[in-house]
N, C-alpha and C. Protein backbone atom coordinates (compact mmCIF):
# COMPACT_ATOMS: atom_id res chain seq x y z
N UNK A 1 -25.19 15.32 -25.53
CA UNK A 1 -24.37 14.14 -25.81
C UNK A 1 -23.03 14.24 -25.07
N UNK A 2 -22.50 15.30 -24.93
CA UNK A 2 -21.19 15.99 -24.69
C UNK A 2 -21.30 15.41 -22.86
N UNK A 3 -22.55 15.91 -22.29
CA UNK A 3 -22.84 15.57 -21.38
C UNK A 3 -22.74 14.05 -20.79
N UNK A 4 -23.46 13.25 -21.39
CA UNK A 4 -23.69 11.81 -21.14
C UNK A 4 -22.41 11.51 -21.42
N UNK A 5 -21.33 11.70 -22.12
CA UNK A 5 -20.09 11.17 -22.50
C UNK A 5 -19.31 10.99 -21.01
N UNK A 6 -19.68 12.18 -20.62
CA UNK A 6 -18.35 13.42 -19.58
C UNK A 6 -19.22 12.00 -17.95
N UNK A 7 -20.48 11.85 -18.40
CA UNK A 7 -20.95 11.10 -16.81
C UNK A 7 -20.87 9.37 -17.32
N UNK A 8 -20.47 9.59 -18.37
CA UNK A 8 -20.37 7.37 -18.77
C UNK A 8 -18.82 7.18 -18.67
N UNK A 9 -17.69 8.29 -19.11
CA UNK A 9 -16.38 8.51 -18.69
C UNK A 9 -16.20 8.41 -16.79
N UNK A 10 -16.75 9.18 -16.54
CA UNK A 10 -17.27 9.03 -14.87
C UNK A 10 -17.02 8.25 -14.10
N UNK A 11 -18.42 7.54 -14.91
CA UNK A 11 -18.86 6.28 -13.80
C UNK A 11 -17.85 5.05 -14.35
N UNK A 12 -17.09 4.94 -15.68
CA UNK A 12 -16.24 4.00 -15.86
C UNK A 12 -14.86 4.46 -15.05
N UNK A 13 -14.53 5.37 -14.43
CA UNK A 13 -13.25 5.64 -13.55
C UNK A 13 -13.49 5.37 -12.68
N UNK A 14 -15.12 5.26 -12.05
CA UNK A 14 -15.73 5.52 -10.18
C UNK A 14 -15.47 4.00 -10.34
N UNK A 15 -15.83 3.13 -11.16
CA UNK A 15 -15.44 1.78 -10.76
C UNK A 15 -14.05 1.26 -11.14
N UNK A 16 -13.15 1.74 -12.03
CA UNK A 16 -11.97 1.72 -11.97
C UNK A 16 -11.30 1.41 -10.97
N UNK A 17 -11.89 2.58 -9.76
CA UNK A 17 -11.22 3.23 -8.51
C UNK A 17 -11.60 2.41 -7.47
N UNK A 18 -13.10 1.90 -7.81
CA UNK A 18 -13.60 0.90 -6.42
C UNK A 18 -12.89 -0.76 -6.81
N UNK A 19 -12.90 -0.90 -7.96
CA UNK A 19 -12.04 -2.10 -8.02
C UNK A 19 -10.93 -2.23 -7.35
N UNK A 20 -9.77 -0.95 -7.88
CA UNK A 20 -8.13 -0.93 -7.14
C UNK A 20 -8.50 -1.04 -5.65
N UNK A 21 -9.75 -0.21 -4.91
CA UNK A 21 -9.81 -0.26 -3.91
C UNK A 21 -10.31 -1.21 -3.08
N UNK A 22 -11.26 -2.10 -3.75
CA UNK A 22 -11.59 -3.04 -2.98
C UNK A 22 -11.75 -4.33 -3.63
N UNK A 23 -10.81 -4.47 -4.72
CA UNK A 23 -10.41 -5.89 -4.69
C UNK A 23 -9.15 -6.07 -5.33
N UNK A 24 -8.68 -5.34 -6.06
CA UNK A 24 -7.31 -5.82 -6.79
C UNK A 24 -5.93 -5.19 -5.81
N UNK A 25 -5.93 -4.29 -5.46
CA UNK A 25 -5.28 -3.63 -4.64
C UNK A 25 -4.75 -5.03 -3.03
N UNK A 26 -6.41 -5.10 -2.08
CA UNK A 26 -6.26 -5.68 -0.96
C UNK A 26 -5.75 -7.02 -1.72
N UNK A 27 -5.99 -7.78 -2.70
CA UNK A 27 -5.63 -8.76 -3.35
C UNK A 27 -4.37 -8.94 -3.44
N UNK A 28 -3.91 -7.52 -4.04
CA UNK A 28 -2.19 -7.78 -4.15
C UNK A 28 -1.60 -8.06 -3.30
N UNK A 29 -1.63 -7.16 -2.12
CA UNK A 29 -1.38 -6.66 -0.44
C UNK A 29 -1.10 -8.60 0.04
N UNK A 30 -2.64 -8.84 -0.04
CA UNK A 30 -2.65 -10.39 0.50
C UNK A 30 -1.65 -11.07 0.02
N UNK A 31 -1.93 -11.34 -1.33
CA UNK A 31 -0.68 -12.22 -2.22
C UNK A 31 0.87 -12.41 -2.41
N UNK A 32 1.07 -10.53 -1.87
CA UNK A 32 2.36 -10.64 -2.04
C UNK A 32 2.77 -10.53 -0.54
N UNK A 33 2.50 -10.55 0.35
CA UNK A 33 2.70 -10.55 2.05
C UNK A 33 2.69 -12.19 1.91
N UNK A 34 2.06 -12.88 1.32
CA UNK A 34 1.60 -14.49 1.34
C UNK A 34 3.20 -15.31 0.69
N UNK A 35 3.63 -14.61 -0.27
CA UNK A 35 4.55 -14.78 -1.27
C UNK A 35 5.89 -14.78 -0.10
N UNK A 36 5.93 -13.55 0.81
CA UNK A 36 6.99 -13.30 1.43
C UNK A 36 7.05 -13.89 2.70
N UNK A 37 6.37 -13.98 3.42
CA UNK A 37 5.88 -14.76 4.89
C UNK A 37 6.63 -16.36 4.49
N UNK A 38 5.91 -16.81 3.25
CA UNK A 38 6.58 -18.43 2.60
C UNK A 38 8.25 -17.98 2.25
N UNK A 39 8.57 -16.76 1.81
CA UNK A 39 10.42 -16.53 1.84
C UNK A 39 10.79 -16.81 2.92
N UNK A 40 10.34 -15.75 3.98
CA UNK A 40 10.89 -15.78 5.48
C UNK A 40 10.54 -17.31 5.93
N UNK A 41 9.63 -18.37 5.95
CA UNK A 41 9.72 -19.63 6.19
C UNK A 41 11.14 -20.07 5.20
N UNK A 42 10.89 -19.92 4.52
CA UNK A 42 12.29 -21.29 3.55
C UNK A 42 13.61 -20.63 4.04
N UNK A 43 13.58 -19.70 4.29
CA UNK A 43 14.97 -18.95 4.73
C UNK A 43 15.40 -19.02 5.84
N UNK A 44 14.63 -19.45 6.66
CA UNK A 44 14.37 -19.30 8.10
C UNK A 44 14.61 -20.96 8.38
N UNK A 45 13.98 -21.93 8.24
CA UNK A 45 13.92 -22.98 8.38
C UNK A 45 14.65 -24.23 6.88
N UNK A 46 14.76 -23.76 6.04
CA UNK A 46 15.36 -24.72 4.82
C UNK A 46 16.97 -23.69 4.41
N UNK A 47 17.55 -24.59 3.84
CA UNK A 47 19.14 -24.22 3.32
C UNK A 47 18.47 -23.76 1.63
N UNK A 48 17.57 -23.36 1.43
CA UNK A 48 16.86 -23.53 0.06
C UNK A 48 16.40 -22.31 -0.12
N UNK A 49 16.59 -21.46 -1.46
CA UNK A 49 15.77 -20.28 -1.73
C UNK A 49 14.70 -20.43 -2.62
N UNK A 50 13.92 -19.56 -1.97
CA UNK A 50 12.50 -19.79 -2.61
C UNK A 50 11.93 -18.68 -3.23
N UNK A 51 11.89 -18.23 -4.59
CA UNK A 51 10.85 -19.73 -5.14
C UNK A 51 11.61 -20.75 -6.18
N UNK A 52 13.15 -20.04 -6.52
CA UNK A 52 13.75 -21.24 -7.25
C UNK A 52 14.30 -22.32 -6.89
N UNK A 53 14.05 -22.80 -6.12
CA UNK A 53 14.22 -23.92 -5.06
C UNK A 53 13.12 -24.71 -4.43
N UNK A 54 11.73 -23.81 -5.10
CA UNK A 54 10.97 -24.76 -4.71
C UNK A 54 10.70 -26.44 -4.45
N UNK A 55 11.23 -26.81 -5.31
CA UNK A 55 11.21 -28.72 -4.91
C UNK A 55 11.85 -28.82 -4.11
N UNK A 56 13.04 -28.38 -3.70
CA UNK A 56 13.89 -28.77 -2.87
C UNK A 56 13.24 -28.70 -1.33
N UNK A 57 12.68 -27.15 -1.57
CA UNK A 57 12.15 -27.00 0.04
C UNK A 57 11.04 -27.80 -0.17
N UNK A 58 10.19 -28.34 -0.76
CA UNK A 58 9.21 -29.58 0.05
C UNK A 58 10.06 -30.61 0.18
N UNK A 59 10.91 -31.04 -0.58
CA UNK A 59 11.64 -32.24 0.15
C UNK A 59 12.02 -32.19 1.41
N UNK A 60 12.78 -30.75 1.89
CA UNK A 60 13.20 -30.50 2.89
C UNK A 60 12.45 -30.76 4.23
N UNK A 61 11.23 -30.37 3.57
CA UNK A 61 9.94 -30.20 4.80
C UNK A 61 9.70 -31.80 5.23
N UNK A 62 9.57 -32.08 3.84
CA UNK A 62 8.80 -33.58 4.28
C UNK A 62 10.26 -34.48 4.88
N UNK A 63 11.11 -34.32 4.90
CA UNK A 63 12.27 -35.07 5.27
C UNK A 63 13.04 -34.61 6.21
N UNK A 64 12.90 -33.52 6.95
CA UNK A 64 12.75 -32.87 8.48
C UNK A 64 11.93 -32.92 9.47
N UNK A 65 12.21 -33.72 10.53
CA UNK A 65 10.99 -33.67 11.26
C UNK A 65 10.47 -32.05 11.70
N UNK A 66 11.59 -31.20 12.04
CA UNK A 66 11.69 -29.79 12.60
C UNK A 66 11.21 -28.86 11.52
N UNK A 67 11.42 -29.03 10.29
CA UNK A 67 11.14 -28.14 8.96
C UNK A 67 9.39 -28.44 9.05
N UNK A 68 9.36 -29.84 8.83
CA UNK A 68 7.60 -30.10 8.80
C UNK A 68 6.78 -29.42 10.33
N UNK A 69 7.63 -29.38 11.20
CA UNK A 69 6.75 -29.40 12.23
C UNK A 69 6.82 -27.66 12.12
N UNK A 70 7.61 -26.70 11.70
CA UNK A 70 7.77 -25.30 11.85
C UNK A 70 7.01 -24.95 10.11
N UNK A 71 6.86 -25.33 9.30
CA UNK A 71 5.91 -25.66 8.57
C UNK A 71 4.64 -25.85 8.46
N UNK A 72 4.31 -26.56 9.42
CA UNK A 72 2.73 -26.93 9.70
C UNK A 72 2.11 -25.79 10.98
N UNK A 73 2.94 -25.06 11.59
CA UNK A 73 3.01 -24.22 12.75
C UNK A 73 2.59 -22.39 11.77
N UNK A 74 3.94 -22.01 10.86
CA UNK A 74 3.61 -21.22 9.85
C UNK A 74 2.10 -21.01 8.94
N UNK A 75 1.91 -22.66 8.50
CA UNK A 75 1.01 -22.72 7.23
C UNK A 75 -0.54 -22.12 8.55
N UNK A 76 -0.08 -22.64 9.83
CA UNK A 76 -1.43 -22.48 10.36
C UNK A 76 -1.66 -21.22 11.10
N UNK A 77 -0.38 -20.54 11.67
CA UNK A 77 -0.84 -19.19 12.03
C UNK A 77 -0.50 -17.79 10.93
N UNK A 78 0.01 -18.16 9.87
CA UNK A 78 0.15 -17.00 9.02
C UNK A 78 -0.17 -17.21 7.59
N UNK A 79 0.15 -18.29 6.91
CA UNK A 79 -0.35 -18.74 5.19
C UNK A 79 -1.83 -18.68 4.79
N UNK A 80 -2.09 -19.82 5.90
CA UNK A 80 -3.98 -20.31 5.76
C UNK A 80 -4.67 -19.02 5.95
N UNK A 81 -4.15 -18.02 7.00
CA UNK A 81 -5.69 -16.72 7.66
C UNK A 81 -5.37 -15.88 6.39
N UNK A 82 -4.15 -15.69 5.89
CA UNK A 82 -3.88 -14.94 4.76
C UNK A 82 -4.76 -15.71 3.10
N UNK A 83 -4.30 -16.92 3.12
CA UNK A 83 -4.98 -17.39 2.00
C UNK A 83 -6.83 -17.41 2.07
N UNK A 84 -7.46 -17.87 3.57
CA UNK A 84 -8.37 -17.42 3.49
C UNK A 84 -9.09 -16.10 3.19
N UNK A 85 -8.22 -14.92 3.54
CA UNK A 85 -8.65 -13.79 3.70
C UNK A 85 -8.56 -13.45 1.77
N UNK A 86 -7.79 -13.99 1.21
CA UNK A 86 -7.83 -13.41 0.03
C UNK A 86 -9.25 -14.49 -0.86
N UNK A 87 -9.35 -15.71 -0.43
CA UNK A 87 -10.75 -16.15 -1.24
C UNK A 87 -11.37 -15.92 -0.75
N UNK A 88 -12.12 -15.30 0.48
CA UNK A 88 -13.07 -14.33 0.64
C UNK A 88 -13.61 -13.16 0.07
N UNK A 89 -12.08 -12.47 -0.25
CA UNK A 89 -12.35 -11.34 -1.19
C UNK A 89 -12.85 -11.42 -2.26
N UNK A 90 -12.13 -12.75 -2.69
CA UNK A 90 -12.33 -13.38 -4.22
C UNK A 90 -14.27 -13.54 -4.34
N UNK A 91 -14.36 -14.19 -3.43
CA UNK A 91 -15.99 -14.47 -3.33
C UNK A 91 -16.73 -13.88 -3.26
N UNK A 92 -16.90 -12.46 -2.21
CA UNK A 92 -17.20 -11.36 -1.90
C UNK A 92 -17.00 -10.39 -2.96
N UNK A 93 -16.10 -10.44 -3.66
CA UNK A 93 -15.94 -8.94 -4.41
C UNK A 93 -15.81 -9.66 -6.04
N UNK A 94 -16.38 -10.96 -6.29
CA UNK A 94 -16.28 -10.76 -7.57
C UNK A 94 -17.12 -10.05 -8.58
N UNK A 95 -17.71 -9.27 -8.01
CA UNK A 95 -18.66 -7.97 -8.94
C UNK A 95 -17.61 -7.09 -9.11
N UNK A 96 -16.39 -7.16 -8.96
CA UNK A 96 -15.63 -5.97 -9.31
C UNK A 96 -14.54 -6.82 -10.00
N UNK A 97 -14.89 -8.01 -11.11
CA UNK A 97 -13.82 -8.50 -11.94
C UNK A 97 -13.62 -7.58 -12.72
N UNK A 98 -12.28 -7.50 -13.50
CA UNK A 98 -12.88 -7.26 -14.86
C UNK A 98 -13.82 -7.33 -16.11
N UNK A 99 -13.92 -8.49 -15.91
CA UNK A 99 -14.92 -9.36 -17.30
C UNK A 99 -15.61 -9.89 -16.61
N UNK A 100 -17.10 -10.19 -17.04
CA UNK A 100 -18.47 -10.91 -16.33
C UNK A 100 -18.09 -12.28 -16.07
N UNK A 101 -17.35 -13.30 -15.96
CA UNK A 101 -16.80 -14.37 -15.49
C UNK A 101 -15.60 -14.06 -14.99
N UNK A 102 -15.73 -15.33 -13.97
CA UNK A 102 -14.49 -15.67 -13.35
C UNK A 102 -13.26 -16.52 -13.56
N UNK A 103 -12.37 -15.92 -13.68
CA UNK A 103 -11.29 -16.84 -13.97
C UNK A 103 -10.70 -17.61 -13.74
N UNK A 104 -10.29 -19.26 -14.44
CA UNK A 104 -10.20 -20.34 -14.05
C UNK A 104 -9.84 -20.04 -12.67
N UNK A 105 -8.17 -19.56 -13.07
CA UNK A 105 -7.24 -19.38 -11.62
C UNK A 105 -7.79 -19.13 -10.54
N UNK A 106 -8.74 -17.77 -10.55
CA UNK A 106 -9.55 -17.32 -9.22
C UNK A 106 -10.29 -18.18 -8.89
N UNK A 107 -11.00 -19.32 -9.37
CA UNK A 107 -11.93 -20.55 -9.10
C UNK A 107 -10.67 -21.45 -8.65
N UNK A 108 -10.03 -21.59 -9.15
CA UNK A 108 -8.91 -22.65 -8.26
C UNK A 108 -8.33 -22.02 -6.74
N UNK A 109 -8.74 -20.67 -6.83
CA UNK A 109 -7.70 -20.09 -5.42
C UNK A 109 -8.95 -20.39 -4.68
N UNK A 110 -9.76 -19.90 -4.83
CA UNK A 110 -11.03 -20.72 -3.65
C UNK A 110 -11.39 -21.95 -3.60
């Protein structure tokens, strides 16, 4: 019994470990590089800090021709390959949720 304990303890850490490693971990990585790339845009291009300033900087965007156009330039070579790359993971690695369903949120990010 002592035995089976010591290899069901085990195999609940071996996936512990493959989760951090291959989905919650690269997940974070994505999300929060995604989080900061959108700082360096609002900082870079809006008088607005983000994220408590969020309304302001879409106004900004949509009411700049130069903000929208360095905006739409950003969202397409650094936001989108990043946001794709993380609902891929999402899709790909949801055998390593926590719980046997998926969560609303993660169904809305894809």
């Amino acid at each position: 019994v002592a035995h089976t304990l010591a290899e069901r303890r085990q195999s609940e850490l071996d996936r512990v470990a493959q989760q951090l490693a291959e989905f919650y971990g690269p997940l974070l990585s994505l999300t929060s590089s995604t989080w900061r790339i959108f700082k360096l845009f609002a900082e870079s291009e809006t008088p607005y800090a983000y994220p408590d300033e969020m309304a302001a900087i879409i106004r900004h965007v949509e009411t700049h021709a130069r903000a929208r156009s360095e905006y739409v330039r950003w969202m397409k070579t650094a936001l989108l390959p990043q946001h794709r790359q993380a609902a891929n993971l999402i899709e790909t690695k949801a055998h390593l949720f926590e719980t046997d369903t998926m969560a609303e949120h993660m169904l809305e990010y894809v």
